[in-house]
N, C-alpha and C. Protein backbone atom coordinates (compact mmCIF):
# COMPACT_ATOMS: atom_id res chain seq x y z
N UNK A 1 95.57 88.93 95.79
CA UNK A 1 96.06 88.76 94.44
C UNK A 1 95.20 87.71 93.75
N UNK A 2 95.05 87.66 92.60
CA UNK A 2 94.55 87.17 91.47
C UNK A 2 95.40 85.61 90.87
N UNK A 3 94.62 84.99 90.41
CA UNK A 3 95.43 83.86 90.24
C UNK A 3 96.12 83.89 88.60
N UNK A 4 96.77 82.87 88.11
CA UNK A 4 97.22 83.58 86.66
C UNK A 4 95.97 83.74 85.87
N UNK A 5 96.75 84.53 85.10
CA UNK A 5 95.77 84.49 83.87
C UNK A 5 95.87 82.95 82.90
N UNK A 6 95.11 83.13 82.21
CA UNK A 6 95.20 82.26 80.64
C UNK A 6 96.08 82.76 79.47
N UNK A 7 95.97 81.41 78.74
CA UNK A 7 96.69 82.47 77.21
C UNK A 7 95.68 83.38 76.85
N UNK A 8 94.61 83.27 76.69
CA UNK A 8 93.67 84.35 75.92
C UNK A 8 93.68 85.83 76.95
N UNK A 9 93.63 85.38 77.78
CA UNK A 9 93.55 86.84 78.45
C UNK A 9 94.49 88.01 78.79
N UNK A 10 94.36 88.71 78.83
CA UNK A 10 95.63 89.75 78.47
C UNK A 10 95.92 90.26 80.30
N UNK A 11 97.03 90.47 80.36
CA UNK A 11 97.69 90.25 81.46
C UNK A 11 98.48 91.66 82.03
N UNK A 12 98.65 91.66 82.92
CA UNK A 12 99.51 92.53 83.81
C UNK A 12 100.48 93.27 82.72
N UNK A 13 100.59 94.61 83.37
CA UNK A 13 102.01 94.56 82.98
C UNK A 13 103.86 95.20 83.79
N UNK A 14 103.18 94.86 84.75
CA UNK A 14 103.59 95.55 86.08
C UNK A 14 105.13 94.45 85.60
N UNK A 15 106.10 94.12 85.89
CA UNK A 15 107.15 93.02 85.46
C UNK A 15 107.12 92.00 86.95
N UNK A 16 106.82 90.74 86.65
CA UNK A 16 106.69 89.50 86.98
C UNK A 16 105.74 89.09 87.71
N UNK A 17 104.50 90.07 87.38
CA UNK A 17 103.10 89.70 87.70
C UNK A 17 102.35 88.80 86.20
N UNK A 18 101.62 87.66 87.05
CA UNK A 18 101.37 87.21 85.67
C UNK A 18 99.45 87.30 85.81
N UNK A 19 99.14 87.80 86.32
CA UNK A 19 97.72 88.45 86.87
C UNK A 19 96.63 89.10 86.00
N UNK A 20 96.05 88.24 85.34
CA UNK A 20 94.70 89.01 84.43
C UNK A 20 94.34 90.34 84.66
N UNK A 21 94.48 91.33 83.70
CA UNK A 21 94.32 92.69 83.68
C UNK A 21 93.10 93.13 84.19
N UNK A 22 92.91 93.83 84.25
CA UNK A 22 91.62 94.58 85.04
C UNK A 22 91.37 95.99 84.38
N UNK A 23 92.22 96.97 84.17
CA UNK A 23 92.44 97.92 84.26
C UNK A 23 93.63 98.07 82.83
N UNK A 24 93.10 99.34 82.08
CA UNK A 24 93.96 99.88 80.91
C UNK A 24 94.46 101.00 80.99
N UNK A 25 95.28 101.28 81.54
CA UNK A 25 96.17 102.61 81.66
C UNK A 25 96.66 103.31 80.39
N UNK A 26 96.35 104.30 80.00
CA UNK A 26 95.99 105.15 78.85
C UNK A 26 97.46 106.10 78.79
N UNK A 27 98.60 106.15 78.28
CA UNK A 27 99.32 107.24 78.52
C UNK A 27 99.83 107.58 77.32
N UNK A 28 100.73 109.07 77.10
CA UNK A 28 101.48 108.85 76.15
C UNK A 28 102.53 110.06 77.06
N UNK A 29 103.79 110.17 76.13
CA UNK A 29 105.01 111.16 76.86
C UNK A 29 104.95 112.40 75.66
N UNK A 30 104.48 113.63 76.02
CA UNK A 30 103.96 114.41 75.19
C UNK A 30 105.67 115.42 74.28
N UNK A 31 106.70 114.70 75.17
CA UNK A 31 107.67 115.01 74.25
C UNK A 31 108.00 114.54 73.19
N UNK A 32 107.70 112.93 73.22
CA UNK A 32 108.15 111.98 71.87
C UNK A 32 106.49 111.94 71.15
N UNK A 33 105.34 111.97 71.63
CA UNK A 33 104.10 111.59 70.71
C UNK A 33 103.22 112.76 70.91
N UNK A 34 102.56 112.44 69.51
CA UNK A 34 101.36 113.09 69.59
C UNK A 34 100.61 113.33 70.34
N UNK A 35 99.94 114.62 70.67
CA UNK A 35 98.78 114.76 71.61
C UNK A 35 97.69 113.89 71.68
N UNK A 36 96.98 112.83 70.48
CA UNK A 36 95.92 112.33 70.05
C UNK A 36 96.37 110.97 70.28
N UNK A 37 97.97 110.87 70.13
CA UNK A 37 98.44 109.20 70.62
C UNK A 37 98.47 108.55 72.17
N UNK A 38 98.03 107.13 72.36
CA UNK A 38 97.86 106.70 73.66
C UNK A 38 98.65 105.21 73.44
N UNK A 39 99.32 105.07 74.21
CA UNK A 39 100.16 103.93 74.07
C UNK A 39 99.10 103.27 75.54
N UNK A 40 99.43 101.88 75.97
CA UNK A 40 98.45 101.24 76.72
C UNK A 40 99.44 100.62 77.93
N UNK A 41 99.29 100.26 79.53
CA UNK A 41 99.80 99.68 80.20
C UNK A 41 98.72 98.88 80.69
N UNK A 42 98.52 97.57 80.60
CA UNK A 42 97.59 96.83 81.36
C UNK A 42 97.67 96.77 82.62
N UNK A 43 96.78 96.60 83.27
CA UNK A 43 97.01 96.31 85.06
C UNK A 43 95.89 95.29 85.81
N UNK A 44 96.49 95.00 86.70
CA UNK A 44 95.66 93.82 87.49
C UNK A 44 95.13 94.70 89.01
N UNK A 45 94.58 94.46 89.34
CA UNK A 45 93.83 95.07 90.30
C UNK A 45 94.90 95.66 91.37
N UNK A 46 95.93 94.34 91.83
CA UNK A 46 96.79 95.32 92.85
C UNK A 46 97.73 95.94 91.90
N UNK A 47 98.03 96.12 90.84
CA UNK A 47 99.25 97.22 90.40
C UNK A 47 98.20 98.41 89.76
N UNK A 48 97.20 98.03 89.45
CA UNK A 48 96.65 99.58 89.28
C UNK A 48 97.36 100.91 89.51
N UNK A 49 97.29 101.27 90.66
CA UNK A 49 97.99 101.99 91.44
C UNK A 49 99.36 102.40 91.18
N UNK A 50 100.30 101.40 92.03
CA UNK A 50 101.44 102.07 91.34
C UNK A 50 101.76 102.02 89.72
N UNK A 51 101.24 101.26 88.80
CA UNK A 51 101.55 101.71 87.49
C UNK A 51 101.11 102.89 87.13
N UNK A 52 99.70 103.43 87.70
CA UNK A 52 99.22 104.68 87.26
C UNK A 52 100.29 106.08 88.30
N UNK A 53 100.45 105.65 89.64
CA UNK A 53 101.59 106.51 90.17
C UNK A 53 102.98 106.79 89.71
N UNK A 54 103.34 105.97 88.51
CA UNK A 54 104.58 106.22 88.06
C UNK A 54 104.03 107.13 86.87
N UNK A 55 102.86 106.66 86.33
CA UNK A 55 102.82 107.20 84.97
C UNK A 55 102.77 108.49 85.24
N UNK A 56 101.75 109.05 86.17
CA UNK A 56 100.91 110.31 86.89
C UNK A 56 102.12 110.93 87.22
N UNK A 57 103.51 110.68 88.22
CA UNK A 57 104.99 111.27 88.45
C UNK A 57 105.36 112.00 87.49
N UNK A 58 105.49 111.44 86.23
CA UNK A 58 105.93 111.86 84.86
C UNK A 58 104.94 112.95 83.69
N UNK A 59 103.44 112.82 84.61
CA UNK A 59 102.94 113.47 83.29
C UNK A 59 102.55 112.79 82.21
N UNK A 60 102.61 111.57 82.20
CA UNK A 60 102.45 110.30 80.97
C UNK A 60 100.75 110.00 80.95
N UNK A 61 100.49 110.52 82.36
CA UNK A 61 98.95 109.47 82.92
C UNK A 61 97.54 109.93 82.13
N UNK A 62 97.09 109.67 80.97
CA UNK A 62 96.17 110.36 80.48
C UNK A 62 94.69 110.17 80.72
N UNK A 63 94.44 108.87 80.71
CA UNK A 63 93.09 108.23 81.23
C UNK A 63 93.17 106.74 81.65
N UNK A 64 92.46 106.23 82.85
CA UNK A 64 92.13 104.47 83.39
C UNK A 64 90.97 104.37 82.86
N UNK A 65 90.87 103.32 82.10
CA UNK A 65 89.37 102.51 81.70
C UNK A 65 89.26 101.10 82.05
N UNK A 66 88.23 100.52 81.99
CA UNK A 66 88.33 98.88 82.63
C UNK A 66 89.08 98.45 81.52
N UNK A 67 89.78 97.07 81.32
CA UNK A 67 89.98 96.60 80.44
C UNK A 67 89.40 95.77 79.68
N UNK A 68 87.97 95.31 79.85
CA UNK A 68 87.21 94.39 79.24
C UNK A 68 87.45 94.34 78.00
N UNK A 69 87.12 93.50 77.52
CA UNK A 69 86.74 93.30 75.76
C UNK A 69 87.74 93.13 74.72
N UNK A 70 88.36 94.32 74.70
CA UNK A 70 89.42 94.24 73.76
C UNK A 70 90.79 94.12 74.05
N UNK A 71 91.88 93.94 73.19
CA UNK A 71 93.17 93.96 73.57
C UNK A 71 94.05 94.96 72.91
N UNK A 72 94.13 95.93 74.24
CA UNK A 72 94.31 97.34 73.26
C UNK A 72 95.57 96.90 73.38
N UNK A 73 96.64 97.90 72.01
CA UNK A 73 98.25 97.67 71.80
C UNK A 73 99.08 97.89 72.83
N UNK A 74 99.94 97.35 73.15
CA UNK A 74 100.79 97.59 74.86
C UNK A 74 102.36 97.94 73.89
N UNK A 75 102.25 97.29 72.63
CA UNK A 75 103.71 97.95 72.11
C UNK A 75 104.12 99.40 71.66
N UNK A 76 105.40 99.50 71.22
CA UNK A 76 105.94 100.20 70.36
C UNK A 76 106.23 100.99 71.84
């Protein structure tokens, strides 16, 4: 495991990991959104995995990209 993150850096989102992201999990639920919409789950190296195995269960899982650079939207 990873040590915390900082304020600037965008973080986990696995619940009560506080672990600098690594990884941007790309999904959307094609009953409530658009085909073209991607809502975002951040991830840290060890939740990769199961965040993308829950998403992937459901059909939600659309694309993993690194997370460098930017701070894509994790709301709504």
């Amino acid at each position: 495991m990873t040590g915390p993150a900082t304020t600037d850096t965008p973080i986990c989102s696995s619940r009560g990991c506080r672990a600098p992201a690594v990884w941007a999990l790309r999904w959307n639920n094609p009953r409530l959104h658009d085909p073209a919409r991607r809502k975002t789950w951040l991830a840290c190296a060890d939740h990769r995995t199961t965040l993308g195995d829950f998403l992937g269960a459901r059909g939600f899982l659309r694309e993993v990209e690194p997370a460098s650079g930017s701070l894509p939207s994790t709301g709504d």
